[in-house]
N, C-alpha and C. Protein backbone atom coordinates (compact mmCIF):
# COMPACT_ATOMS: atom_id res chain seq x y z
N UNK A 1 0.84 -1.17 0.00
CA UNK A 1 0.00 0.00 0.00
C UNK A 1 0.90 1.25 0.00
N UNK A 2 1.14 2.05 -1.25
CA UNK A 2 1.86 3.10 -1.45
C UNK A 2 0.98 4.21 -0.21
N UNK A 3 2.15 5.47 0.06
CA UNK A 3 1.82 5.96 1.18
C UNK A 3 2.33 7.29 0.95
N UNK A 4 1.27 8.58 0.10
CA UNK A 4 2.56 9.94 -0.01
C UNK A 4 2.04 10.77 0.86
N UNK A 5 2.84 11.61 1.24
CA UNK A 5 2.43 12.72 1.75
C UNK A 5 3.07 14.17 1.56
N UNK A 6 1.97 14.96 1.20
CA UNK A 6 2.42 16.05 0.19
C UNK A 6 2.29 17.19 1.91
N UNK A 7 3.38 18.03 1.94
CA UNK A 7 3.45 19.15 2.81
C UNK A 7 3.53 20.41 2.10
N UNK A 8 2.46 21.17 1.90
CA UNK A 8 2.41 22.42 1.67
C UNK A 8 2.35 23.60 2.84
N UNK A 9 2.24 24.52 2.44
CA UNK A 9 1.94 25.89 3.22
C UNK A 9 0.71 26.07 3.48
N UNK A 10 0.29 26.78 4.74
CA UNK A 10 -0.82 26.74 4.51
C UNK A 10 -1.69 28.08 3.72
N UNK A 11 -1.65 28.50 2.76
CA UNK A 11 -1.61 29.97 2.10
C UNK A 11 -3.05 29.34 1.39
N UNK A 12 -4.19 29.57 1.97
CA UNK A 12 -5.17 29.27 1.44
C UNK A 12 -5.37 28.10 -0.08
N UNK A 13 -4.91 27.12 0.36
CA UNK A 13 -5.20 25.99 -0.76
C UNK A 13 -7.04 25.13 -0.74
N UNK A 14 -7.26 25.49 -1.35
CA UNK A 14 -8.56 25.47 -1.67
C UNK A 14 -8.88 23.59 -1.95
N UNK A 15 -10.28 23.37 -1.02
CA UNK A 15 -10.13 21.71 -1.19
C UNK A 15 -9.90 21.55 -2.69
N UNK A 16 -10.64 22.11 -3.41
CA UNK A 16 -10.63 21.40 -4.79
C UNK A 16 -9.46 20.94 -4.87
N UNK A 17 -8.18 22.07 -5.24
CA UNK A 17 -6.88 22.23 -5.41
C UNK A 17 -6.43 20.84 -4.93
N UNK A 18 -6.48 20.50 -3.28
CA UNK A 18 -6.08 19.81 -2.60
C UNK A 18 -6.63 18.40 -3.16
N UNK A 19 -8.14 18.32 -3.43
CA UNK A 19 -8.60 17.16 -4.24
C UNK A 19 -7.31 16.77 -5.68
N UNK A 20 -7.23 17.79 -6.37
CA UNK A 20 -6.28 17.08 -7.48
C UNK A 20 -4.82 16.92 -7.02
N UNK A 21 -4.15 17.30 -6.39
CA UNK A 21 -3.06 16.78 -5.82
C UNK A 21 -3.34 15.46 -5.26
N UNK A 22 -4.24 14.90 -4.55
CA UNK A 22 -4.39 13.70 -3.84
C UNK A 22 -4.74 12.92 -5.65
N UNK A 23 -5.88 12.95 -6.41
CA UNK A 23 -5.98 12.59 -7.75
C UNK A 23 -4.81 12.62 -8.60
N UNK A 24 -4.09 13.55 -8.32
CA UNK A 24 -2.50 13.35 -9.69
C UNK A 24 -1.60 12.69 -8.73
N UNK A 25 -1.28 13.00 -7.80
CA UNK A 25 -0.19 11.73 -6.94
C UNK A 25 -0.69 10.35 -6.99
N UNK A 26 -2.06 10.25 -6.44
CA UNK A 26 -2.06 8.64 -6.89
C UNK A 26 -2.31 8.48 -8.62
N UNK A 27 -2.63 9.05 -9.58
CA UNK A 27 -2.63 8.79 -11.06
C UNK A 27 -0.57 8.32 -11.03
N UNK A 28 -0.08 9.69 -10.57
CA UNK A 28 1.38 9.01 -10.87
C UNK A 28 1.70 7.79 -10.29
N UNK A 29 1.44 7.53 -9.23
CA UNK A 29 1.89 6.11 -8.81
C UNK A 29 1.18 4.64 -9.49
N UNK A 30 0.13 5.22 -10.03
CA UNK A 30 -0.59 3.85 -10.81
C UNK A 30 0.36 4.25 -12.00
N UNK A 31 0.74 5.14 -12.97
CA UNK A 31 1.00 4.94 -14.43
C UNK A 31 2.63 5.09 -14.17
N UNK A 32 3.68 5.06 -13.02
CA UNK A 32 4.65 4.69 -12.97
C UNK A 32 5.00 3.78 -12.41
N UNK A 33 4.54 3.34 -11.17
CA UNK A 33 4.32 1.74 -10.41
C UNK A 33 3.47 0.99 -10.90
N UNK A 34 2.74 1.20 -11.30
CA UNK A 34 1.53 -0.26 -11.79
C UNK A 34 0.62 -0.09 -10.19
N UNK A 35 0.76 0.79 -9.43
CA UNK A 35 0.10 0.69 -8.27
C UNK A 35 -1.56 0.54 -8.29
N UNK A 36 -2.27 -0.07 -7.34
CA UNK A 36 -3.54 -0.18 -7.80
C UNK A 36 -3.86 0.97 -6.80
N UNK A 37 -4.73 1.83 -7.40
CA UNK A 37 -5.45 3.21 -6.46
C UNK A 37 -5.83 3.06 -5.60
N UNK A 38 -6.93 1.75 -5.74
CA UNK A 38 -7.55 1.38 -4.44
C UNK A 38 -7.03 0.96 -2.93
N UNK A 39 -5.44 0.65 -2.99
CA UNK A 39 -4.89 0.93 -1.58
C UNK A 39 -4.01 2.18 -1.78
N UNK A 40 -3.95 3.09 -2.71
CA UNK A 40 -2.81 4.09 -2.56
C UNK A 40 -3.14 5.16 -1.63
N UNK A 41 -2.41 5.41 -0.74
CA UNK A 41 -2.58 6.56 -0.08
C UNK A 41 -2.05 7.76 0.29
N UNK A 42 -3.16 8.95 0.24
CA UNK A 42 -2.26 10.08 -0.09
C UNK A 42 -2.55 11.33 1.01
N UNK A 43 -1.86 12.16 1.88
CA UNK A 43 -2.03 12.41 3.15
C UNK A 43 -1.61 13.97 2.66
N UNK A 44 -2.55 14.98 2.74
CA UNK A 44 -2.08 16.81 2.67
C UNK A 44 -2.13 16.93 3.92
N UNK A 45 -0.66 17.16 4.43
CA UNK A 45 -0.46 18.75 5.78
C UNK A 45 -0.18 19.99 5.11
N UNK A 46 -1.03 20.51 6.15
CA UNK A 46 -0.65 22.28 5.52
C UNK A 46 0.02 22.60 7.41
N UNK A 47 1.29 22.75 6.73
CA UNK A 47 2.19 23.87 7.80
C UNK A 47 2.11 24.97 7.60
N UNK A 48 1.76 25.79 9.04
CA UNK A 48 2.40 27.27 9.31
C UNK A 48 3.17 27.66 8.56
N UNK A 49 3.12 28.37 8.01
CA UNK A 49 4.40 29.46 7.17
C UNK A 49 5.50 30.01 8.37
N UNK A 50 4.97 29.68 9.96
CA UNK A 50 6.05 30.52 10.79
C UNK A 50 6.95 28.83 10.92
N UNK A 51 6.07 27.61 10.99
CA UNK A 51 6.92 26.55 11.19
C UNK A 51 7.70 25.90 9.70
N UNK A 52 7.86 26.71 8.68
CA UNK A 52 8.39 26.28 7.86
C UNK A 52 9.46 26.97 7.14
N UNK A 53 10.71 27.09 6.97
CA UNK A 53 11.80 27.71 6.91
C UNK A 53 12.98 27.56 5.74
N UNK A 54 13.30 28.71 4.83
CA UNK A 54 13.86 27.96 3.51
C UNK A 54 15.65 29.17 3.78
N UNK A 55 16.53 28.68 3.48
CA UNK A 55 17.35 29.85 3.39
C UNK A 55 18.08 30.25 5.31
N UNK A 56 17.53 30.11 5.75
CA UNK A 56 17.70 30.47 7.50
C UNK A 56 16.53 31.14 7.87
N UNK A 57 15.36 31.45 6.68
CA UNK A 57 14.40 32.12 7.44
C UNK A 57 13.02 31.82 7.24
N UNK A 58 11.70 31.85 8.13
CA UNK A 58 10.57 31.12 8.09
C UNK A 58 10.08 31.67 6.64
N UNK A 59 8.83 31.49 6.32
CA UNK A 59 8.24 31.50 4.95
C UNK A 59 7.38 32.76 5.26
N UNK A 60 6.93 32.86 6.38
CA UNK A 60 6.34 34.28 6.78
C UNK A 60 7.07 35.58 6.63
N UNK A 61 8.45 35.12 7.06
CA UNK A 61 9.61 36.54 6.71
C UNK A 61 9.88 36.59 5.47
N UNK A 62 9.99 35.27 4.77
CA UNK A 62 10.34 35.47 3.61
C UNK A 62 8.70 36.31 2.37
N UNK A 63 8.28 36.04 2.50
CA UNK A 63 6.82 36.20 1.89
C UNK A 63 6.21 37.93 2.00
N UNK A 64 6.58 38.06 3.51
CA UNK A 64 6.87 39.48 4.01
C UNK A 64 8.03 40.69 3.07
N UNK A 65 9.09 39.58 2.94
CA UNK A 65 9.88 40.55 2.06
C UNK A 65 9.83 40.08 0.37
N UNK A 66 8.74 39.54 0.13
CA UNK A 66 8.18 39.36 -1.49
C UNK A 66 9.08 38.45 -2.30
N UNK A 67 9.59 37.49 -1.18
CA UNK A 67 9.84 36.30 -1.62
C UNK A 67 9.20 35.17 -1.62
């Protein structure tokens, strides 16, 4: 039973959005593994922008200065 889990931000991702990410991660694992959908599983966290950090600095500072 394949097992992904996608970690985004949490910057307003809209279920739909979140619906096709869970729909195209398991499509990729069936048409590159042969995986069958019906056990694939696919898990969205949305982290804090203050708990998530690229460079030495959170995603809130960075985003703040229009990065």
């Amino acid at each position: 039973m394949p097992y992904v889990n996608i970690k985004i931000t949490n910057e307003n991702v809209t279920p739909e959005k979140k619906a096709l990410l869970i729909k195209g991660a398991t499509q990729l694992l069936v048409d590159v593994l042969n995986k069958n959908p019906n056990t694939t599983v696919v898990v969205v966290d949305e982290v804090n922008t203050d708990n998530w950090g690229i460079a030495g600095e959170t995603i809130t500072v960075r985003r703040q200065n229009g990065q």
